[in-house]
C-alpha atoms as a PDB file:
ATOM      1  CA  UNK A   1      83.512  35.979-127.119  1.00  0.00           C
ATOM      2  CA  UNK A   2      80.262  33.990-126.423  1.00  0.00           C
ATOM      3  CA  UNK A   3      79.954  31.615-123.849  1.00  0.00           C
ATOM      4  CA  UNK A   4      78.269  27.863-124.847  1.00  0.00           C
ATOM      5  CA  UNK A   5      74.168  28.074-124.417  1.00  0.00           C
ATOM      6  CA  UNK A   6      72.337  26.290-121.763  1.00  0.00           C
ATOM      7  CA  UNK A   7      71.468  22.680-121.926  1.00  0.00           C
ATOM      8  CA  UNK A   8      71.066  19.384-120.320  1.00  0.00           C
ATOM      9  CA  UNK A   9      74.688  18.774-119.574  1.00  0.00           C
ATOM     10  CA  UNK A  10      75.857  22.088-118.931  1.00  0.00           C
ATOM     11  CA  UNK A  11      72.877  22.907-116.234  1.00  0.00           C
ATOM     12  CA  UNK A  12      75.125  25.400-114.562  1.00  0.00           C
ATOM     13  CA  UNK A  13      75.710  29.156-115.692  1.00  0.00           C
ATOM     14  CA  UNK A  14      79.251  29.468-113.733  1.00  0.00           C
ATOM     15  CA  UNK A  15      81.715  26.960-111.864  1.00  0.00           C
ATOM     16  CA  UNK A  16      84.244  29.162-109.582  1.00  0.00           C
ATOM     17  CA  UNK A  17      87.053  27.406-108.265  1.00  0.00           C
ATOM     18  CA  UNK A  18      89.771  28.443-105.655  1.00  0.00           C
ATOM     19  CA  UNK A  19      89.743  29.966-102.628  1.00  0.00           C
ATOM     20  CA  UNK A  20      87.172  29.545-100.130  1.00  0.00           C
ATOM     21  CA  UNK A  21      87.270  31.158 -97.081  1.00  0.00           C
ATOM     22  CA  UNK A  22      85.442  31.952 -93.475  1.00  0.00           C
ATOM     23  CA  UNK A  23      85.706  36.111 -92.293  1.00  0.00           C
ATOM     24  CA  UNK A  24      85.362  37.401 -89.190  1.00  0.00           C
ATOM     25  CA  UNK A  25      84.852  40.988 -89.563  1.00  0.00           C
ATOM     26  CA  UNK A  26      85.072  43.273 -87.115  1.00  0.00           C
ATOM     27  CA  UNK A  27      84.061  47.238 -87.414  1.00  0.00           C
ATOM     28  CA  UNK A  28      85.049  49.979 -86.721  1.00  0.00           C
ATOM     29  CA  UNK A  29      88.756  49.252 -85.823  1.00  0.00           C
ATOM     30  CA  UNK A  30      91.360  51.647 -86.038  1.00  0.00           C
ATOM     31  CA  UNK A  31      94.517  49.892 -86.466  1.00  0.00           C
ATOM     32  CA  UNK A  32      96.895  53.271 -85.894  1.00  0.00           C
ATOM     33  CA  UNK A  33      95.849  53.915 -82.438  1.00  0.00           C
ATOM     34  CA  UNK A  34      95.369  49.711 -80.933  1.00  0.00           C
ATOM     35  CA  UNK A  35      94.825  49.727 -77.254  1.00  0.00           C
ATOM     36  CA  UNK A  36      97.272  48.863 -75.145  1.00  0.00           C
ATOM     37  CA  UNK A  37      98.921  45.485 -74.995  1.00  0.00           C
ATOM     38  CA  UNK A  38      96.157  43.306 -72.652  1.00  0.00           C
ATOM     39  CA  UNK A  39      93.354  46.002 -72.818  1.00  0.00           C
ATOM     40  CA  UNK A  40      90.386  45.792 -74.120  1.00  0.00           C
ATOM     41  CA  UNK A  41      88.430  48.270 -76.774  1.00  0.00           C
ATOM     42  CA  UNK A  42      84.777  48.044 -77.674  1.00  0.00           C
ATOM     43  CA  UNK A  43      84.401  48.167 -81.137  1.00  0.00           C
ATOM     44  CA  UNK A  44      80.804  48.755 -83.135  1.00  0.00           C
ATOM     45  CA  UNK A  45      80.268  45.237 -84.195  1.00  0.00           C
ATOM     46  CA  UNK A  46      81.720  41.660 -85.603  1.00  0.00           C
ATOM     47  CA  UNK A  47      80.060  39.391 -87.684  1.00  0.00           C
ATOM     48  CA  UNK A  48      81.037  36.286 -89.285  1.00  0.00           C
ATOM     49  CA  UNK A  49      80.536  35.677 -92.729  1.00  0.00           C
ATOM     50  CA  UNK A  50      81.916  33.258 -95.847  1.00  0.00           C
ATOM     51  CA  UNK A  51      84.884  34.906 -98.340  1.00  0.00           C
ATOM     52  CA  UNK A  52      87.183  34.231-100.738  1.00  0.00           C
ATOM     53  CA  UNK A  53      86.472  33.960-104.668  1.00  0.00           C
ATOM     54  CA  UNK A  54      84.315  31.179-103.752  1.00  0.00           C
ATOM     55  CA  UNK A  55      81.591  31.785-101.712  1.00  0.00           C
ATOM     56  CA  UNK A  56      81.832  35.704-102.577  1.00  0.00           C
ATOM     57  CA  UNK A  57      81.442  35.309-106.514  1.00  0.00           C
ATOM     58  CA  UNK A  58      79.208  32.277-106.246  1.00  0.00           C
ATOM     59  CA  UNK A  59      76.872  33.608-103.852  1.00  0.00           C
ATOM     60  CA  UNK A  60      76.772  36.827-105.500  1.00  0.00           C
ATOM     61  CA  UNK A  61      76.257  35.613-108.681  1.00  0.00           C
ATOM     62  CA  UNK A  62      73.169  33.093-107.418  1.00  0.00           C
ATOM     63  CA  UNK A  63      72.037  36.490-105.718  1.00  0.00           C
ATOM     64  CA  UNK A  64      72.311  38.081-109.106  1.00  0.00           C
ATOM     65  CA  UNK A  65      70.149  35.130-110.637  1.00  0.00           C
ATOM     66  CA  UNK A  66      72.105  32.168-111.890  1.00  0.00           C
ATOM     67  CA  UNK A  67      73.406  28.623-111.306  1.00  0.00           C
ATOM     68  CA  UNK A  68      76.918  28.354-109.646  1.00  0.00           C
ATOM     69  CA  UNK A  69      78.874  25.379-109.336  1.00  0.00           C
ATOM     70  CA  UNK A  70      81.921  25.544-106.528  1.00  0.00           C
ATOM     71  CA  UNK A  71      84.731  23.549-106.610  1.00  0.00           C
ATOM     72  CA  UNK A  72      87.461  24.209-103.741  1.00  0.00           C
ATOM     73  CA  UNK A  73      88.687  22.760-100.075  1.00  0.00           C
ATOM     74  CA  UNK A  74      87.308  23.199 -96.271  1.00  0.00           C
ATOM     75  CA  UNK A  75      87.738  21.844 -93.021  1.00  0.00           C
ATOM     76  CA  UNK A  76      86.460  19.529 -91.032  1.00  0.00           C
ATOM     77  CA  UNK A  77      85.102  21.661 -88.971  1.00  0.00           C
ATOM     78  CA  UNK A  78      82.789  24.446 -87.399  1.00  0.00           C
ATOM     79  CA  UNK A  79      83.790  27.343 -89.818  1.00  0.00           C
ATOM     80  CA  UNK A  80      83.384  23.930 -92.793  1.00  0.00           C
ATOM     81  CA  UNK A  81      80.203  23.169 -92.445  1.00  0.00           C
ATOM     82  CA  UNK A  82      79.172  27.029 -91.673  1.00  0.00           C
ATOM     83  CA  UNK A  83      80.670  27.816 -94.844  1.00  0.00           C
ATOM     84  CA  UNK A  84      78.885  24.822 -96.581  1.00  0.00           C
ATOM     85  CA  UNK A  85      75.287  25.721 -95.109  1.00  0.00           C
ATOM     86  CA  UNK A  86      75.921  29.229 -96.560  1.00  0.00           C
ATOM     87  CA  UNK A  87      76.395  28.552-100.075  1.00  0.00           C
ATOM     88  CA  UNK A  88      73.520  25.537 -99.919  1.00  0.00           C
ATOM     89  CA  UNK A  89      71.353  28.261 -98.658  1.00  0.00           C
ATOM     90  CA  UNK A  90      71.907  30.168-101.946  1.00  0.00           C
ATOM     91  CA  UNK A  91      71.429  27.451-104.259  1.00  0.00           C
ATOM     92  CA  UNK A  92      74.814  26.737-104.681  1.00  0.00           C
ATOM     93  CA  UNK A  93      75.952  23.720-105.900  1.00  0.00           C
ATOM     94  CA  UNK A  94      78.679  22.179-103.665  1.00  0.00           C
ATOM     95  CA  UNK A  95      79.353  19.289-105.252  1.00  0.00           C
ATOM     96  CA  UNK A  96      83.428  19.706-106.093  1.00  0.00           C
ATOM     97  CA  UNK A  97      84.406  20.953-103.030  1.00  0.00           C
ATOM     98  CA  UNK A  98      86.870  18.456-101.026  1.00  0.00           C
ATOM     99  CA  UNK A  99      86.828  17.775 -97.051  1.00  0.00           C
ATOM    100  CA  UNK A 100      90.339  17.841 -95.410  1.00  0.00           C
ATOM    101  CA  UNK A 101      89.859  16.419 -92.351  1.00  0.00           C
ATOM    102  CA  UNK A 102      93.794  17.383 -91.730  1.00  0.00           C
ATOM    103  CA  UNK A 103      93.296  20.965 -91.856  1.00  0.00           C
ATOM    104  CA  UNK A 104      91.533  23.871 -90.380  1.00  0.00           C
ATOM    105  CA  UNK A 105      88.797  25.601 -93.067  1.00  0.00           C
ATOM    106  CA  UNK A 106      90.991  28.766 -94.562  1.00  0.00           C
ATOM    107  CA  UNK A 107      89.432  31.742 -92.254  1.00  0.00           C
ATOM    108  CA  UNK A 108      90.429  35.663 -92.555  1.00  0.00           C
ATOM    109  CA  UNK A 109      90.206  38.131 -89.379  1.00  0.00           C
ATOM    110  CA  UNK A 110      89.039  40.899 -91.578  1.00  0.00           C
ATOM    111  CA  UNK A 111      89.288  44.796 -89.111  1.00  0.00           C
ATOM    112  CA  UNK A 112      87.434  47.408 -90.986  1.00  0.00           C
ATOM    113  CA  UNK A 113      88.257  51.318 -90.201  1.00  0.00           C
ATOM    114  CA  UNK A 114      86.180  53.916 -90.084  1.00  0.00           C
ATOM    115  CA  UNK A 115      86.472  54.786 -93.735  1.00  0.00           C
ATOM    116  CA  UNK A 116      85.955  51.251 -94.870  1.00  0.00           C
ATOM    117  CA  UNK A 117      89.059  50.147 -95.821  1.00  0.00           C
ATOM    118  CA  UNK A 118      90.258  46.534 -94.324  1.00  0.00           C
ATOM    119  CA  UNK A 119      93.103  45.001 -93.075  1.00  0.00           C
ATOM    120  CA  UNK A 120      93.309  41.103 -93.222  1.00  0.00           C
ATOM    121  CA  UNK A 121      95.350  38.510 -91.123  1.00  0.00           C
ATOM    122  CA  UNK A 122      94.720  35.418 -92.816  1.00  0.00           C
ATOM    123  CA  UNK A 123      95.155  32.248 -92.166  1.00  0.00           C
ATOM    124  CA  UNK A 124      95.260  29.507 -94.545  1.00  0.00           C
ATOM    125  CA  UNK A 125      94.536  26.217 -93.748  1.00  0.00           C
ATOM    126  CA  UNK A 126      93.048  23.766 -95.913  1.00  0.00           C
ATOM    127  CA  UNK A 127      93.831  25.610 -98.732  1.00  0.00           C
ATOM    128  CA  UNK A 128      97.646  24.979 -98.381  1.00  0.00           C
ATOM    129  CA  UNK A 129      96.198  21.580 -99.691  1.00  0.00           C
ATOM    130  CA  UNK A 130      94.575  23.237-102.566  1.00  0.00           C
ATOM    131  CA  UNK A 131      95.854  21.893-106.163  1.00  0.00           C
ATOM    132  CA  UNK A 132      95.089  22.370-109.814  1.00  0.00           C
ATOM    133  CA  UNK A 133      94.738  18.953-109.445  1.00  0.00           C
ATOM    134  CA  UNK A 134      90.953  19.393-107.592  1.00  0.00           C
ATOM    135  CA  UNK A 135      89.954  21.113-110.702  1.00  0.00           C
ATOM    136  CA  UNK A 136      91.109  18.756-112.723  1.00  0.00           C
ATOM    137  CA  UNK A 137      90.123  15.752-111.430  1.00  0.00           C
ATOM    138  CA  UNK A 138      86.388  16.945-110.864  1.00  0.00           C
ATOM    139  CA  UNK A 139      86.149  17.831-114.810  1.00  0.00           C
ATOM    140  CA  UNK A 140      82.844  15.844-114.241  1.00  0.00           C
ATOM    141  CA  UNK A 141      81.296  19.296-112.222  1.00  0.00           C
ATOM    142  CA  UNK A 142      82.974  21.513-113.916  1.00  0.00           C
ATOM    143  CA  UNK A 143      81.535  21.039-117.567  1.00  0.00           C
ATOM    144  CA  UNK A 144      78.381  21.357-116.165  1.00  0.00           C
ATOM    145  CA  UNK A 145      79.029  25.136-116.278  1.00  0.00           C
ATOM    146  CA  UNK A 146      79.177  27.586-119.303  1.00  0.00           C
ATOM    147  CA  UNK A 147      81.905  30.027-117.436  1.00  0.00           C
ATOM    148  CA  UNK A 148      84.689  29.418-115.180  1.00  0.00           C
ATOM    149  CA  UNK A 149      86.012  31.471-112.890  1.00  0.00           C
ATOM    150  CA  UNK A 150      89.170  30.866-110.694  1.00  0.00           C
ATOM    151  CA  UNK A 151      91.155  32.764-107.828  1.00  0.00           C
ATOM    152  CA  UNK A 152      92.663  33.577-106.014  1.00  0.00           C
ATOM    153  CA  UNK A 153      96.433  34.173-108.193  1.00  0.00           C
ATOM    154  CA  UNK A 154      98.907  35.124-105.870  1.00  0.00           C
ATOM    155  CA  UNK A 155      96.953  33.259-103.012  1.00  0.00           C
ATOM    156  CA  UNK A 156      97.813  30.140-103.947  1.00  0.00           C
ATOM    157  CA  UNK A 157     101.591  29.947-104.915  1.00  0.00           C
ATOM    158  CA  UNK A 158     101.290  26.219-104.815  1.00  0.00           C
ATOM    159  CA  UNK A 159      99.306  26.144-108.261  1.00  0.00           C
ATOM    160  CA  UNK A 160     100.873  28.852-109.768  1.00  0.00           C
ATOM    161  CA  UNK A 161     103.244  27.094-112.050  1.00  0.00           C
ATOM    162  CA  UNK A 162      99.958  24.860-113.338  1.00  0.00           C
ATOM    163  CA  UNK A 163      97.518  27.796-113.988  1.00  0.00           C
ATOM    164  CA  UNK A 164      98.735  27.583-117.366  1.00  0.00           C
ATOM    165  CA  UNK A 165      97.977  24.063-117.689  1.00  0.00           C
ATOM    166  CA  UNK A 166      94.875  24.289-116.243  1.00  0.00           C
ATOM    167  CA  UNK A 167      93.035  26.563-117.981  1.00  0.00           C
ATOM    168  CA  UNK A 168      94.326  25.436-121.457  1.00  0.00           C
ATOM    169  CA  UNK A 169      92.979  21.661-120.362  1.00  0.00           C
ATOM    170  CA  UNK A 170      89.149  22.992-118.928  1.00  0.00           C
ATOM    171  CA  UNK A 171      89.470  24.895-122.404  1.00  0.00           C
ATOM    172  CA  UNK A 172      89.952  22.047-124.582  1.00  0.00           C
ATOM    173  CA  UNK A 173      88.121  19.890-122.654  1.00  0.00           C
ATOM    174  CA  UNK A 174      84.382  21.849-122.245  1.00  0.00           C
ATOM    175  CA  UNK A 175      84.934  24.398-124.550  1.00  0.00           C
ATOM    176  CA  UNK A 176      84.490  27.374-121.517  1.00  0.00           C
ATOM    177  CA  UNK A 177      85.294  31.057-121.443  1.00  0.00           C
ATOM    178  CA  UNK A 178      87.275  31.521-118.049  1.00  0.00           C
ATOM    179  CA  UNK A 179      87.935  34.336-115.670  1.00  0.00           C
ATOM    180  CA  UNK A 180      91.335  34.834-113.641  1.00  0.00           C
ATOM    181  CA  UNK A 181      91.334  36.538-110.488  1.00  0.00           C
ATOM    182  CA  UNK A 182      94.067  37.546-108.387  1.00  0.00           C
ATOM    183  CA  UNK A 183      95.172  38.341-104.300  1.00  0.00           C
ATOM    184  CA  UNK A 184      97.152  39.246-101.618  1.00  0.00           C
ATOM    185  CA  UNK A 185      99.712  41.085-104.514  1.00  0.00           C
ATOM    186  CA  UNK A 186     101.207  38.408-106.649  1.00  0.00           C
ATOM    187  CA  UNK A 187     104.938  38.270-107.030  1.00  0.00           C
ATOM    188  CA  UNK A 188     106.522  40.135-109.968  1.00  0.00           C
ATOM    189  CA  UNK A 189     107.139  36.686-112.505  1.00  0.00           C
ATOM    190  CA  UNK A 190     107.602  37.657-116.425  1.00  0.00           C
ATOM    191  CA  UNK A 191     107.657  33.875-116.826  1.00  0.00           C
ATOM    192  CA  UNK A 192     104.963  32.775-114.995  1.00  0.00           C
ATOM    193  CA  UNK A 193     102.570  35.258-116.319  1.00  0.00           C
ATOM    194  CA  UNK A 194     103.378  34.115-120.259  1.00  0.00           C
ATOM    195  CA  UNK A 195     102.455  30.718-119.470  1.00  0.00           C
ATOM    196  CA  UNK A 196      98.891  31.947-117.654  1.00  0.00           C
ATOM    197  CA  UNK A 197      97.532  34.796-119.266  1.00  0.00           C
ATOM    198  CA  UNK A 198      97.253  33.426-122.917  1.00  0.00           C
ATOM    199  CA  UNK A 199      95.526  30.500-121.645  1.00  0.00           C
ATOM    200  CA  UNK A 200      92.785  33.199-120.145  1.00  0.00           C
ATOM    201  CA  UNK A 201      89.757  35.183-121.612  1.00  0.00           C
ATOM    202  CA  UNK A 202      89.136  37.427-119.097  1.00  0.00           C
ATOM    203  CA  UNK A 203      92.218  39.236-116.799  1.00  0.00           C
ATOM    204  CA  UNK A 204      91.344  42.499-114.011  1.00  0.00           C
ATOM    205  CA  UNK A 205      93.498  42.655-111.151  1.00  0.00           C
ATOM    206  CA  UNK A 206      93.258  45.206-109.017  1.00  0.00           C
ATOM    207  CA  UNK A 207      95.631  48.359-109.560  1.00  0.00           C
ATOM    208  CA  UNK A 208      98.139  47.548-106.632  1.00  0.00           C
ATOM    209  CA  UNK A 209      97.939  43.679-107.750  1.00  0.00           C
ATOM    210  CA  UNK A 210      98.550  44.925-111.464  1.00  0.00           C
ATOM    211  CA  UNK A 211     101.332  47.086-110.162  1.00  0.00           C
ATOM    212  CA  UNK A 212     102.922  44.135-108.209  1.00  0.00           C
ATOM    213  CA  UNK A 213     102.577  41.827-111.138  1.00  0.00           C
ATOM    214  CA  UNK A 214     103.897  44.500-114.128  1.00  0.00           C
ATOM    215  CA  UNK A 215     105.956  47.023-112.138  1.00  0.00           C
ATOM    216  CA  UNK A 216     103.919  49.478-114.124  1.00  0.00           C
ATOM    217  CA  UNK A 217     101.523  52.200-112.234  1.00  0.00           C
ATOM    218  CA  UNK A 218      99.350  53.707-115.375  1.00  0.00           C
ATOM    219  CA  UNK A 219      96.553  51.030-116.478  1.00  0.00           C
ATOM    220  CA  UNK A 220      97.719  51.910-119.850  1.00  0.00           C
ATOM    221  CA  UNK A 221     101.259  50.696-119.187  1.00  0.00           C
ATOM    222  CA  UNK A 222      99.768  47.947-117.422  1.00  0.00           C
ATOM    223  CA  UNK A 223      97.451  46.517-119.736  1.00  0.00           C
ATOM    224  CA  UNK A 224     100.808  46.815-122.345  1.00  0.00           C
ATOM    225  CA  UNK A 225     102.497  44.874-120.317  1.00  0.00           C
ATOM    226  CA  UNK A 226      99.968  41.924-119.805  1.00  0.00           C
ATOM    227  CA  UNK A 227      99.480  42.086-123.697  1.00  0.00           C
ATOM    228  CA  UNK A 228     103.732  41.741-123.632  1.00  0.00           C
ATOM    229  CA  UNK A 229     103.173  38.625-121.529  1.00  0.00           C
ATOM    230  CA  UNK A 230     101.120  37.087-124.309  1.00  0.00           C
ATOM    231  CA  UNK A 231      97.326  38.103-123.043  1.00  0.00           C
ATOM    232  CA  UNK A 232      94.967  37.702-126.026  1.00  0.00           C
ATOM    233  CA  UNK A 233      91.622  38.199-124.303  1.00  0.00           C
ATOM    234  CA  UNK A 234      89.591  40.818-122.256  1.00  0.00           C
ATOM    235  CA  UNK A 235      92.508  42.580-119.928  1.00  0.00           C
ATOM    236  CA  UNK A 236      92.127  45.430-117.783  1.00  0.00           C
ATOM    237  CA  UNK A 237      92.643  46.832-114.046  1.00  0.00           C
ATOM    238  CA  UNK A 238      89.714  47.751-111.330  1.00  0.00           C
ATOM    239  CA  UNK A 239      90.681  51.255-110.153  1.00  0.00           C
ATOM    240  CA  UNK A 240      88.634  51.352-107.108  1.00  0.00           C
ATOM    241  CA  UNK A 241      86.265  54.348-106.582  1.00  0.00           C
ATOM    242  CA  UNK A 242      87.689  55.389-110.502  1.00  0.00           C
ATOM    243  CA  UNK A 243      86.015  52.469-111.825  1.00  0.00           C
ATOM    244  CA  UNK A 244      88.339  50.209-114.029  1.00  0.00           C
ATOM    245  CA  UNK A 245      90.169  50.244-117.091  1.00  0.00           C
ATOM    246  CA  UNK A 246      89.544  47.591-119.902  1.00  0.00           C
ATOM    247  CA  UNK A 247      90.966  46.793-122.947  1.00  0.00           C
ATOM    248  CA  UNK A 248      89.910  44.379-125.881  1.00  0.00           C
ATOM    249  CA  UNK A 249      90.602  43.903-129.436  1.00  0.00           C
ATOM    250  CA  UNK A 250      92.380  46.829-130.370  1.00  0.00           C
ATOM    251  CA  UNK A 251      89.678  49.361-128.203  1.00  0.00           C
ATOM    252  CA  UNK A 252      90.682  50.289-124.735  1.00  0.00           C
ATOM    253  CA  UNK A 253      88.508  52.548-122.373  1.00  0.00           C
ATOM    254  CA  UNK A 254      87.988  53.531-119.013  1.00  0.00           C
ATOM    255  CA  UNK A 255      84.172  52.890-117.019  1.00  0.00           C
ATOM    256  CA  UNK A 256      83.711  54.889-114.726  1.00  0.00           C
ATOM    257  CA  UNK A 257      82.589  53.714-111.179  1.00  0.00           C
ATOM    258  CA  UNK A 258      78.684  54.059-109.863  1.00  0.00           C
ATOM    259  CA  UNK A 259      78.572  56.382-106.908  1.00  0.00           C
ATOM    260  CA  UNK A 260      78.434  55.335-103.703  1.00  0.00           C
ATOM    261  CA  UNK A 261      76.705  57.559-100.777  1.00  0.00           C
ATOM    262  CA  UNK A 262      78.650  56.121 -98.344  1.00  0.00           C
ATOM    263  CA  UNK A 263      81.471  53.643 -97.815  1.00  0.00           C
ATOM    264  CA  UNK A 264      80.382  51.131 -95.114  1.00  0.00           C
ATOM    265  CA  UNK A 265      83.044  48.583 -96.085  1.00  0.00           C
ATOM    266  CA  UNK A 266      84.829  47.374 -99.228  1.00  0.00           C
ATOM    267  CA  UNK A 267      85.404  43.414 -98.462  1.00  0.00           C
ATOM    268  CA  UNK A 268      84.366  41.662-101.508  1.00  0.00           C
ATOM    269  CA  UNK A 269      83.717  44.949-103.981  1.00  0.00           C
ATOM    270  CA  UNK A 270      86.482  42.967-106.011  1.00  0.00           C
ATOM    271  CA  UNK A 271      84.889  40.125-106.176  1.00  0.00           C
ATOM    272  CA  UNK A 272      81.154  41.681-106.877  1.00  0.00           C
ATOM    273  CA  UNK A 273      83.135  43.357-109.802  1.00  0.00           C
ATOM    274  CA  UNK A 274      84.166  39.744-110.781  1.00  0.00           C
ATOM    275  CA  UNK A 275      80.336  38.620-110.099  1.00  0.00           C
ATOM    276  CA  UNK A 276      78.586  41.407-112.135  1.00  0.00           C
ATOM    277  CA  UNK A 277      81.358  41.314-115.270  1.00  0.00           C
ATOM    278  CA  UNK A 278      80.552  37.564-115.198  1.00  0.00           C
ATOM    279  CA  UNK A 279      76.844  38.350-115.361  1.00  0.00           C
ATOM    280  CA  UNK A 280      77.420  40.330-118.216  1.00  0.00           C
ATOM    281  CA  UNK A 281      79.745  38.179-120.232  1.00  0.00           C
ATOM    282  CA  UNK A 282      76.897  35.341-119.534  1.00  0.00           C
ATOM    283  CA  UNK A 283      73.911  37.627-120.716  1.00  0.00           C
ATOM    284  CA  UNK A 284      76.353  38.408-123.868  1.00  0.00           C
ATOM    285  CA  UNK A 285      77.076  41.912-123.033  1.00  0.00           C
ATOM    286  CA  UNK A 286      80.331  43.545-124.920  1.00  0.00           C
ATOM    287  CA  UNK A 287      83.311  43.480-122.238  1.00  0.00           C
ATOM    288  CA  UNK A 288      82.897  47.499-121.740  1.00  0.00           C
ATOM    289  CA  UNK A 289      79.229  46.826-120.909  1.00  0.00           C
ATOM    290  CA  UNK A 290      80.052  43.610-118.739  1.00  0.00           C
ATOM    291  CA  UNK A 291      82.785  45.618-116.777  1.00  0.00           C
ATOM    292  CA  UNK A 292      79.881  48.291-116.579  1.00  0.00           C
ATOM    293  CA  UNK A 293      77.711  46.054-115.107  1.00  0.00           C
ATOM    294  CA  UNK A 294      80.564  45.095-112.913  1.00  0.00           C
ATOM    295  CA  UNK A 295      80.973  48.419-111.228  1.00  0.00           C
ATOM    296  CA  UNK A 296      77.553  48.776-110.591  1.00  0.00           C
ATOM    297  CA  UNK A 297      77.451  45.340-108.956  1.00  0.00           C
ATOM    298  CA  UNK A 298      80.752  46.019-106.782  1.00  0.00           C
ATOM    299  CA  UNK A 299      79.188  49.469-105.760  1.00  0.00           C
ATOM    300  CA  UNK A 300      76.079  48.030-104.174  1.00  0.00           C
ATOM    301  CA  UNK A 301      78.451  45.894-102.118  1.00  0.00           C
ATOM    302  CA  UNK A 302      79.976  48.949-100.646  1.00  0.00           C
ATOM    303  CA  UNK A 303      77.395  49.981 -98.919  1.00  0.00           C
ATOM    304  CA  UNK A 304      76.557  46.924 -96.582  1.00  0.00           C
ATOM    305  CA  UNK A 305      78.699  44.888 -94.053  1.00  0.00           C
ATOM    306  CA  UNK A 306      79.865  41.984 -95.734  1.00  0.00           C
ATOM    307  CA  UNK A 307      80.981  40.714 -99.220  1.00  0.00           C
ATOM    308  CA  UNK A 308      77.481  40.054-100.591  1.00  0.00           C
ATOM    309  CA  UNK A 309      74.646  41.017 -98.398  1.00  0.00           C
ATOM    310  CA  UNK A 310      74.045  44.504-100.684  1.00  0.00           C
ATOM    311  CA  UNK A 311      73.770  42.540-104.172  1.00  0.00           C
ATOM    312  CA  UNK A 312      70.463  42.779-105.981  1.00  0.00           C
ATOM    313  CA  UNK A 313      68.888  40.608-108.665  1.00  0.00           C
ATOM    314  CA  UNK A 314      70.161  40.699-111.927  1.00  0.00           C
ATOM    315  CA  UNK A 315      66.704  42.928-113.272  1.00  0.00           C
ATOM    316  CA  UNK A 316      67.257  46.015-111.117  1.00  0.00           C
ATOM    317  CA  UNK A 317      70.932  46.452-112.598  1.00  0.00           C
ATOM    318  CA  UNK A 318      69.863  45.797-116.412  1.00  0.00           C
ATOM    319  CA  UNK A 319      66.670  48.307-115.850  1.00  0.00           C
ATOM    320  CA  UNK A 320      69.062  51.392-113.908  1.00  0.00           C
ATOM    321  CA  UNK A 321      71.320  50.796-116.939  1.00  0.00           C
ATOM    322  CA  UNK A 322      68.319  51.282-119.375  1.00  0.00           C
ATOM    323  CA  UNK A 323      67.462  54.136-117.361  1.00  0.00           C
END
């Protein structure tokens, strides 16, 4: 599965589309023992940063190296143009994404505990608005790229019934690879998923996202099931600290995960997966490679606050995997 080379009209690597999204992250919270209605508890820090597929993927990916192309919805407003100025600051091409002066930019209250994991309370704003539709009608941007990458499914219920469409039209109509990512636990839909999934190339859900989407807890049951639903391309499930699960052509493996000497906080490891398994698909590593690459990517995330302020340049992953 080889992605279309470089060239004057397609000047961009990768064109991620979806959900864009402000955090404000606060650590170290522990959500089991909340002070007291009214009271106030000092907590270590809080920061504000961009999220969603979006900014995390694009910025991580420009981080990692390459030319990214964003197509989505903001604000009019503060967190808008904050979220703008970020991914301009990383070379990002904002070109598709759409102003709704109607709506608040999506933001996330992200509380991270002690151990790193996160809660989110999310609110979505502007992307309520959000539609196949922007993707669509901004075909201009997005054959500019070689890969496309969408999410979040299961975030954006709105567009689910048109996935199917969608991909199958930015297929015919530039030729692209593209990448599905899913959030916030997708309902259960047999249906829904045969219309998506053989329109895709690349599938990995998280395990409680492939569990909420299959019914099925073993990646090996999972990945059936997906294949049941008509997937023909790359499928597999990220397991966390056990790495991920992938399965193509008639080969199916685990990769184990990169160690990590300590947890500081896991927003965005999902998407760095989705960043680094992009980078490899794009520098025409072999999926087990490319998801290889992935977990190495995700695991430098861990170990800063934020989605994307531990990735590295594309060079120091290739050369530790050489090592």
């Amino acid at each position: 599965m080889k992605v279309p080379p470089r060239s004057t009209v397609r000047d961009l690597d990768v064109i991620v589309a979806g959900v864009s999204n402000i955090d404000i992250i606060g650590r170290t919270i522990d959500l089991k023992h909340p002070p007291p209605l009214g009271a106030l508890q000092t907590i270590e820090s809080v920061s504000m940063t961009t999220g969603g597929v979006v900014s995390n993927v694009a910025i991580d990916l420009a981080t990692l190296g390459f030319r990214v192309g964003v197509v989505s919805r903001i604000g009019k407003d503060s967190f808008g143009g904050f979220l703008r100025s970020r991914l301009e600051m990383h070379g990002i091409f904002p070109e598709g994404i759409v102003v709704d002066p109607g709506r608040q930019t999506s933001a996330t209250i992200v509380t991270v505990a002690g151990n790193g994991e996160r809660t989110f309370f999310h609110a979505r704003g502007s992307m309520e608005n959000f539609r196949v539709e922007d993707v669509l009608e901004q075909m201009d941007v997005v054959r500019r790229g070689r890969l496309f990458v969408f999410g979040y499914f299961g975030l954006l219920p709105e567009c689910d019934a048109s996935l199917g469409h969608m991909f199958r039209s930015v297929r015919q109509k530039t030729g692209m690879l593209s990448i599905l990512d899913t959030g916030a636990h997708p309902g259960r839909d047999a249906s829904l998923l045969q219309t998506i999934l053989p329109e895709v190339d690349f599938f990995f859900p998280s395990r409680d996202e492939a569990c909420a989407l299959t019914g099925e807890k073993e990646p090996q049951r999972i990945v059936a099931a997906f294949r049941d639903a008509g997937a023909r391309g790359v499928v597999g499930v990220k397991l966390g600290a056990e790495g991920c699960y992938v399965s193509w052509e008639k080969r199916a493996r685990r990769v184990p995960a990169r160690k990590v000497r300590k947890v500081i906080d896991t927003t965005g490891a999902g998407d760095a997966f989705i960043a680094g398994f992009s980078a490899g698909v794009l520098e025409g590593l072999d999926p087990f490679a490319a998801a290889a690459l992935g977990n190495d990517v995700a695991a430098s995330s861990l170990g800063e606050i934020g989605a994307s302020t531990g990735i590295k340049p594309l060079n120091k992953y290739l050369r530790r995997r050489k090592q």
